[in-house]
Structure formats: structure tokens, C-alpha cells
N, C-alpha and C. Protein backbone atom coordinates (compact mmCIF):
# COMPACT_ATOMS: atom_id res chain seq x y z
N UNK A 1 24.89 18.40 29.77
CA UNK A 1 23.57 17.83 29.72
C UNK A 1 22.62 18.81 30.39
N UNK A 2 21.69 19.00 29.72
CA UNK A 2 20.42 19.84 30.35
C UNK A 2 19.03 19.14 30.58
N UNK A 3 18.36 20.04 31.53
CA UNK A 3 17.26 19.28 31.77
C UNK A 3 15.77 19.68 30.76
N UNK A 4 16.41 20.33 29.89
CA UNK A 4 15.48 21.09 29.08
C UNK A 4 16.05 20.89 27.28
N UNK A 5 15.04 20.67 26.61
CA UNK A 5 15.35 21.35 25.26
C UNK A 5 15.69 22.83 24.87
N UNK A 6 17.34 23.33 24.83
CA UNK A 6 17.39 24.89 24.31
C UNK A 6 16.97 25.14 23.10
N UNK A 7 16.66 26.57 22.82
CA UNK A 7 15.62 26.87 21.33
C UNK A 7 16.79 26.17 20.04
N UNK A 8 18.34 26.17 20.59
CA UNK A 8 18.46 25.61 19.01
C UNK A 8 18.32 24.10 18.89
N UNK A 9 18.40 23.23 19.83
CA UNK A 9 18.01 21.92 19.57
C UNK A 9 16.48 21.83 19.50
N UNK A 10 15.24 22.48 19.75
CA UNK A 10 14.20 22.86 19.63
C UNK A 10 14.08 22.60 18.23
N UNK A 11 14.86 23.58 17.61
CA UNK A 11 14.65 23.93 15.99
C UNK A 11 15.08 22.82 15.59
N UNK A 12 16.52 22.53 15.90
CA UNK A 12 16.55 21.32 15.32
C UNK A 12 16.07 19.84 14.80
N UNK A 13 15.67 19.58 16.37
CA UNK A 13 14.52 18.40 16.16
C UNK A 13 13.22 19.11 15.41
N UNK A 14 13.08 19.70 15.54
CA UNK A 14 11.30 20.02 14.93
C UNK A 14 11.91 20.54 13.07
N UNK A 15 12.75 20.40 12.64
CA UNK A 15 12.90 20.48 11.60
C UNK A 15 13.48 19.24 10.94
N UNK A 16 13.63 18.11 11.46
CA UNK A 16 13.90 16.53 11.00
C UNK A 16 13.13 16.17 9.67
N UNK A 17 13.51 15.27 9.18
CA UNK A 17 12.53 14.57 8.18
C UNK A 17 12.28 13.21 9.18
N UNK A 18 13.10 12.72 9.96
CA UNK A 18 12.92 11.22 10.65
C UNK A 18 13.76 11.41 11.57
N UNK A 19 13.44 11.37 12.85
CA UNK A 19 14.00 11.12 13.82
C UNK A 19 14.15 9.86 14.19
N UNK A 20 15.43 9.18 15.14
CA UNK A 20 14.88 8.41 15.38
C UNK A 20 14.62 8.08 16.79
N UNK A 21 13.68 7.19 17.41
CA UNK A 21 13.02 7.07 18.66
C UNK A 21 13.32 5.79 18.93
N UNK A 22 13.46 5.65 20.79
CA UNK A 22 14.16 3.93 21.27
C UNK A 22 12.91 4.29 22.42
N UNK A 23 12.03 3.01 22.78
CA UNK A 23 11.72 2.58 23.80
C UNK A 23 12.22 1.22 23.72
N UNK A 24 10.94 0.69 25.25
CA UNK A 24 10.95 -0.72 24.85
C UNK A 24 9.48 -1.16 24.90
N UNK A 25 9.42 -2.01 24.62
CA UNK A 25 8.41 -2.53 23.90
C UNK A 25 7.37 -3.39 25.56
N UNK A 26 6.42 -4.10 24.67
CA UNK A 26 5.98 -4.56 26.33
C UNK A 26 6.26 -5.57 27.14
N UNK A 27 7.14 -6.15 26.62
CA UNK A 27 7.95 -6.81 27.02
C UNK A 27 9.63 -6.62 28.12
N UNK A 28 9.68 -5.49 27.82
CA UNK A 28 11.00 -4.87 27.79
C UNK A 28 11.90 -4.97 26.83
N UNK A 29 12.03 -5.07 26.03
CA UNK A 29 12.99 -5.09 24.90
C UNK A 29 13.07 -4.18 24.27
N UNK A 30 14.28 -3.11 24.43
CA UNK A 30 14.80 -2.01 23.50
C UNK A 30 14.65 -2.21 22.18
N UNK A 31 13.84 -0.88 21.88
CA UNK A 31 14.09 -1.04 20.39
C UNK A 31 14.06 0.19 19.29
N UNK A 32 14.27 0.93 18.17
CA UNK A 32 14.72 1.66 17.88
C UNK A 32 13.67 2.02 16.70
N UNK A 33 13.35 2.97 16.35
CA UNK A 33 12.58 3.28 14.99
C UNK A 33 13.00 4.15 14.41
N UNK A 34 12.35 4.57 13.31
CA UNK A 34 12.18 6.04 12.62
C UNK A 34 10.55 6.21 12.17
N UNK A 35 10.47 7.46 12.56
CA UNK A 35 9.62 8.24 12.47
C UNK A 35 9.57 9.26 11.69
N UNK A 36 8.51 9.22 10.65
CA UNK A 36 8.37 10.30 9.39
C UNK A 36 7.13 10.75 9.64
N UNK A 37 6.94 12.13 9.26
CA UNK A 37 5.34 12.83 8.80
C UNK A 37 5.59 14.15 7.41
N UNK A 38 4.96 14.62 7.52
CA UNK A 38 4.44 15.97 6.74
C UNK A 38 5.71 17.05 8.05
N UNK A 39 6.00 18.11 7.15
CA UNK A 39 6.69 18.95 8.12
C UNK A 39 6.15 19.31 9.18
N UNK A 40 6.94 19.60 10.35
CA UNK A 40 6.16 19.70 11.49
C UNK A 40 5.66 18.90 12.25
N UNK A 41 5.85 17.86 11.56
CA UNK A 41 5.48 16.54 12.93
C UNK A 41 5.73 16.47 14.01
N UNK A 42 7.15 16.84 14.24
CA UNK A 42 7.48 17.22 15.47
C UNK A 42 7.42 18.43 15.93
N UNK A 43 7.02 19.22 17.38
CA UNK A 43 6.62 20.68 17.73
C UNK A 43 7.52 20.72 18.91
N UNK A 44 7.93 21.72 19.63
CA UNK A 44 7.82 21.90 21.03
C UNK A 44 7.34 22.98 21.52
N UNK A 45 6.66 23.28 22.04
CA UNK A 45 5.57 24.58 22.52
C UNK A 45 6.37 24.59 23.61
N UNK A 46 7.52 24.07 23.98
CA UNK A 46 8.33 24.89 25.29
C UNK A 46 9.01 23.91 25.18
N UNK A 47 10.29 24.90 26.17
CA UNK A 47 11.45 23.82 26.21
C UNK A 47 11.52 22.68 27.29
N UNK A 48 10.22 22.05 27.73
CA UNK A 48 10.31 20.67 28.62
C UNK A 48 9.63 19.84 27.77
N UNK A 49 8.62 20.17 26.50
CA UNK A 49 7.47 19.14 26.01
C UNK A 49 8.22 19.46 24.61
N UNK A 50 8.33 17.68 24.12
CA UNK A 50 8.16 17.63 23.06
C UNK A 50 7.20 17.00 22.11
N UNK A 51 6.76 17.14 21.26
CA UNK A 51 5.17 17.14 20.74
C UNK A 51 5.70 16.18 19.24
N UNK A 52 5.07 14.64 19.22
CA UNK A 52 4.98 13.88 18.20
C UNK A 52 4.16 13.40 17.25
N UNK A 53 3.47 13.87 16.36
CA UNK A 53 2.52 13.76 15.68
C UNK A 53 2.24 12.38 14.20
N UNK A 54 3.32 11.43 15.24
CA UNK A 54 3.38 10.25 14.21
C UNK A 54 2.96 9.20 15.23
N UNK A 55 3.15 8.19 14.67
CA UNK A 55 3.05 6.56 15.35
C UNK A 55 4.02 6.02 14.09
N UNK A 56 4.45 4.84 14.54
CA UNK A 56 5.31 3.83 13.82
C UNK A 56 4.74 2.66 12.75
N UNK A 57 4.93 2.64 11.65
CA UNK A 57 4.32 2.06 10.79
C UNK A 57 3.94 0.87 11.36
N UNK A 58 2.51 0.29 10.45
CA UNK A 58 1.72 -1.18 11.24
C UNK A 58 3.06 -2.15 11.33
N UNK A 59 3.04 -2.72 12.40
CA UNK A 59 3.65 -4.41 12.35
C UNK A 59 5.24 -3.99 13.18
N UNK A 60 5.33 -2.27 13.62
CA UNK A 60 6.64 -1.81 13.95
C UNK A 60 6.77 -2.49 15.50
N UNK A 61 7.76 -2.92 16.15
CA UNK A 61 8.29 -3.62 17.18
C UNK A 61 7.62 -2.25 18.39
N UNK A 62 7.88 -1.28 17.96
CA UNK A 62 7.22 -0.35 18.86
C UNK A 62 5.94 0.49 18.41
N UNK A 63 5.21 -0.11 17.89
CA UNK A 63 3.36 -0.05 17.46
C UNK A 63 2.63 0.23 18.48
N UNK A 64 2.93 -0.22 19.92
CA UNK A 64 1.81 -0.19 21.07
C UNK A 64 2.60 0.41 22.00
N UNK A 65 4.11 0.75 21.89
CA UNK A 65 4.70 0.96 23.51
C UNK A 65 4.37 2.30 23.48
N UNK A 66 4.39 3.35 22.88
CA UNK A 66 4.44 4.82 22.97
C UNK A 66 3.64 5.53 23.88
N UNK A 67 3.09 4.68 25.44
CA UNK A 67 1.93 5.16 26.21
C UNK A 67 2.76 6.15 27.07
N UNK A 68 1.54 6.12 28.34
CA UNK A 68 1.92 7.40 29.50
C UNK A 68 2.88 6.55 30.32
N UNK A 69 3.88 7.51 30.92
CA UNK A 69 4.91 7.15 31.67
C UNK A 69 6.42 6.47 30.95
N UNK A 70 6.30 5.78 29.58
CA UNK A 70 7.04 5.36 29.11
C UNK A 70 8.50 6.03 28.74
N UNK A 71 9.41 5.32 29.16
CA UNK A 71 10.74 6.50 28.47
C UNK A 71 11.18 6.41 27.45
N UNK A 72 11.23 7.17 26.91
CA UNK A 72 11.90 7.27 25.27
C UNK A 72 12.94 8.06 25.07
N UNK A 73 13.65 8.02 24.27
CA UNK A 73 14.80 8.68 23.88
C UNK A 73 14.71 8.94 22.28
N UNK A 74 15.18 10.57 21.80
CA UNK A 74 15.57 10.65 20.49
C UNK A 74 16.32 11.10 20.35
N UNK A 75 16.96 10.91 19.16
CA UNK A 75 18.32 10.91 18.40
C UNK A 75 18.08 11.64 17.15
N UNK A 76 18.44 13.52 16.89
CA UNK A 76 17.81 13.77 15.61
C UNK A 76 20.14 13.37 15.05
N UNK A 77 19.83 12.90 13.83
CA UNK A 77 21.07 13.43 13.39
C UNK A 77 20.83 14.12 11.36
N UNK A 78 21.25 15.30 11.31
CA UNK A 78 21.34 16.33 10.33
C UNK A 78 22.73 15.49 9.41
N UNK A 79 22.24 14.65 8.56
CA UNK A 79 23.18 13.84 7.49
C UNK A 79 24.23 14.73 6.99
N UNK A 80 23.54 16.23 6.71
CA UNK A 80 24.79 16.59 5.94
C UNK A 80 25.94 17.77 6.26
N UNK A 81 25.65 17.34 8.23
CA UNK A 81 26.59 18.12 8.99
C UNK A 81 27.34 17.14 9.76
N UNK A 82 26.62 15.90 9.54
CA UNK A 82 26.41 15.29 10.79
C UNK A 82 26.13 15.41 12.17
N UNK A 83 25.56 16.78 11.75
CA UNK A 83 24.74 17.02 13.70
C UNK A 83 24.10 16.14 14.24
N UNK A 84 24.26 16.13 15.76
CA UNK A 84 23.53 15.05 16.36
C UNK A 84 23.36 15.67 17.44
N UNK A 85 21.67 15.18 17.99
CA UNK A 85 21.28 15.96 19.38
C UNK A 85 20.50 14.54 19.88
N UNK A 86 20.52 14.39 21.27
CA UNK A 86 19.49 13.40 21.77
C UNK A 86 18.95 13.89 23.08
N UNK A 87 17.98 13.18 23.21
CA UNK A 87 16.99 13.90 24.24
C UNK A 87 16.38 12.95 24.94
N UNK A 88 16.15 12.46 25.80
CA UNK A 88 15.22 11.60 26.88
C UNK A 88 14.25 12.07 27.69
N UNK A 89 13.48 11.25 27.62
CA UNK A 89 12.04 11.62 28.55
C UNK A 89 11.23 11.05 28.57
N UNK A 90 10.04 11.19 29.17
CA UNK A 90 8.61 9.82 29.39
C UNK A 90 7.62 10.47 28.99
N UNK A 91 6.91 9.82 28.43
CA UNK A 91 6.15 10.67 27.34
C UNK A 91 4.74 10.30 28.99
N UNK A 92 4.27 11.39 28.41
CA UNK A 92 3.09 12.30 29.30
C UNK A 92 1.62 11.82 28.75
N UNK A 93 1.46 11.68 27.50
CA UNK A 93 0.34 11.23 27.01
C UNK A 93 0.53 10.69 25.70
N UNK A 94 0.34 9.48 25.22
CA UNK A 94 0.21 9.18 24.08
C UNK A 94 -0.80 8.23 23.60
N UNK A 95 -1.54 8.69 24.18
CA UNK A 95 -3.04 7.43 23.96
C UNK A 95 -3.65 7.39 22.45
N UNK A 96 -4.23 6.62 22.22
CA UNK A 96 -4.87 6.58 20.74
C UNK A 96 -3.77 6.61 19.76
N UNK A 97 -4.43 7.13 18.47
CA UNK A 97 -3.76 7.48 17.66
C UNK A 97 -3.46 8.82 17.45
N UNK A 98 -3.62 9.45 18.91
CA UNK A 98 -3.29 10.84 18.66
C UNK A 98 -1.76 11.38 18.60
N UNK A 99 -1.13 12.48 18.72
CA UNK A 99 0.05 12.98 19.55
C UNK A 99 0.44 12.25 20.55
N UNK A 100 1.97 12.10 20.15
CA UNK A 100 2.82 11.53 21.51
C UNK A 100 3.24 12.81 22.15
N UNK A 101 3.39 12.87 23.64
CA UNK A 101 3.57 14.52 24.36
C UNK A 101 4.77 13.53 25.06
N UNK A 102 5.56 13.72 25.29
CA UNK A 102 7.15 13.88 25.80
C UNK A 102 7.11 14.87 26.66
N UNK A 103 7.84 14.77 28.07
CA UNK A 103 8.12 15.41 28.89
C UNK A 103 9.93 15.52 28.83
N UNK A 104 10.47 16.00 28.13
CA UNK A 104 11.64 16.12 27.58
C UNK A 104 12.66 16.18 29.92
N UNK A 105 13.75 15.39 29.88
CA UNK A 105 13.97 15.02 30.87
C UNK A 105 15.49 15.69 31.05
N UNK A 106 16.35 15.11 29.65
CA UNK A 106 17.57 15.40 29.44
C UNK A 106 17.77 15.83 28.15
N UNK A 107 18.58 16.13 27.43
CA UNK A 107 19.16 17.21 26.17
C UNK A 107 20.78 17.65 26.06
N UNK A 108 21.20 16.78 25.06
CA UNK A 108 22.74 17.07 24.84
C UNK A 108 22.76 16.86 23.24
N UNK A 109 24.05 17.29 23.10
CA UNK A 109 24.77 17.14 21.88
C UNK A 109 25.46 15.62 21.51
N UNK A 110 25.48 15.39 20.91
CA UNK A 110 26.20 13.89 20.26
C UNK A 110 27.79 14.39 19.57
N UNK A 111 28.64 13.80 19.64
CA UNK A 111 30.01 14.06 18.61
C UNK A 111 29.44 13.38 17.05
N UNK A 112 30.25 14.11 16.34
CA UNK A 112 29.58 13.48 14.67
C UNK A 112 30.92 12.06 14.68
């Protein structure tokens, strides 16, 4: 486990079609999504920030949790290797409808 995203899980996540993302909601209740954009939705301009350029479709269980301080976790998995990487962290800014910014916390590999 690392405390950083290395450049190949970097690439990896930032080359997803849907990741998927767990907070909880405002309630506390875990909950799990997927997240799609245009390529590149996801960025990391270094290996502690990861950069989200979606929100969760209207009416999604996690529509409003994606703020500052919140922890999130993602899970990219590559279907036709079955690669799997996950990553945790509290996102740093996600106000509006702008970019979610992740302060990437932890970073490992998954078994397929």
C-alpha cells in the first residue's frame, strides 16, 4: 500500500471509461457509483491529487455527498485483464458543479 498514486496506476485510472466511486451519503450510508465522461475525465497532475471532472447522474444516492473533507474511495477495474487498482482519499474541493480534487491518501493493487 502506498501513500501516493505511482505513474502506472496514474495512467491507469485516468484512462477508465467508468470508474467506480464509494462515499457516504449525508446521512452516512455507504454507497457506490459509476462515473462516466468524455476521455480524460479523470487527470492527476501529481501523484497525491486526483482530478474528477464528473458528478453522478440526477436522483444518484451520491448527488450531494462529493464535498470538502469527504472520503472516497475508487476502484478502476480494466474488464479485459481484469486489472484492478483502488485508491482512497478526501476529496479537497468539490463544490458546485465543478471538478472533484481528491487528495489521493492510499493506492494498491486489487487480485483479479
Amino acid at each position: 500500500m502506498r501513500g501516493y498514486l505511482p505513474e502506472g496506476y496514474r495512467d491507469f485510472h485516468c484512462a477508465l471509461p467508468y470508474p467506480i466511486v464509494a462515499a457516504r451519503d449525508g446521512a452516512g450510508w455507504p454507497w457506490a457509483t459509476l462515473l462516466t465522461g468524455e476521455a480524460g475525465f479523470f487527470t492527476s497532475p501529481d501523484p497525491q491529487t486526483l482530478v474528477i471532472s464528473s458528478r453522478p447522474a440526477v436522483g444518484d444516492a451520491l448527488g450531494a455527498a462529493f464535498v470538502q473533507r469527504v472520503d472516497l474511495g475508487v476502484l478502476g477495474i480494466e474488464l479485459s485483464s481484469r486489472r484492478r487498482n483502488r485508491l482512497n482519499g478526501r476529496i479537497l474541493d468539490g463544490r458546485g458543479g465543478g471538478a472533484i480534487i481528491c487528495d489521493v491518501e492510499q493506492s494498491f493493487g486489487n487480485c483479479p
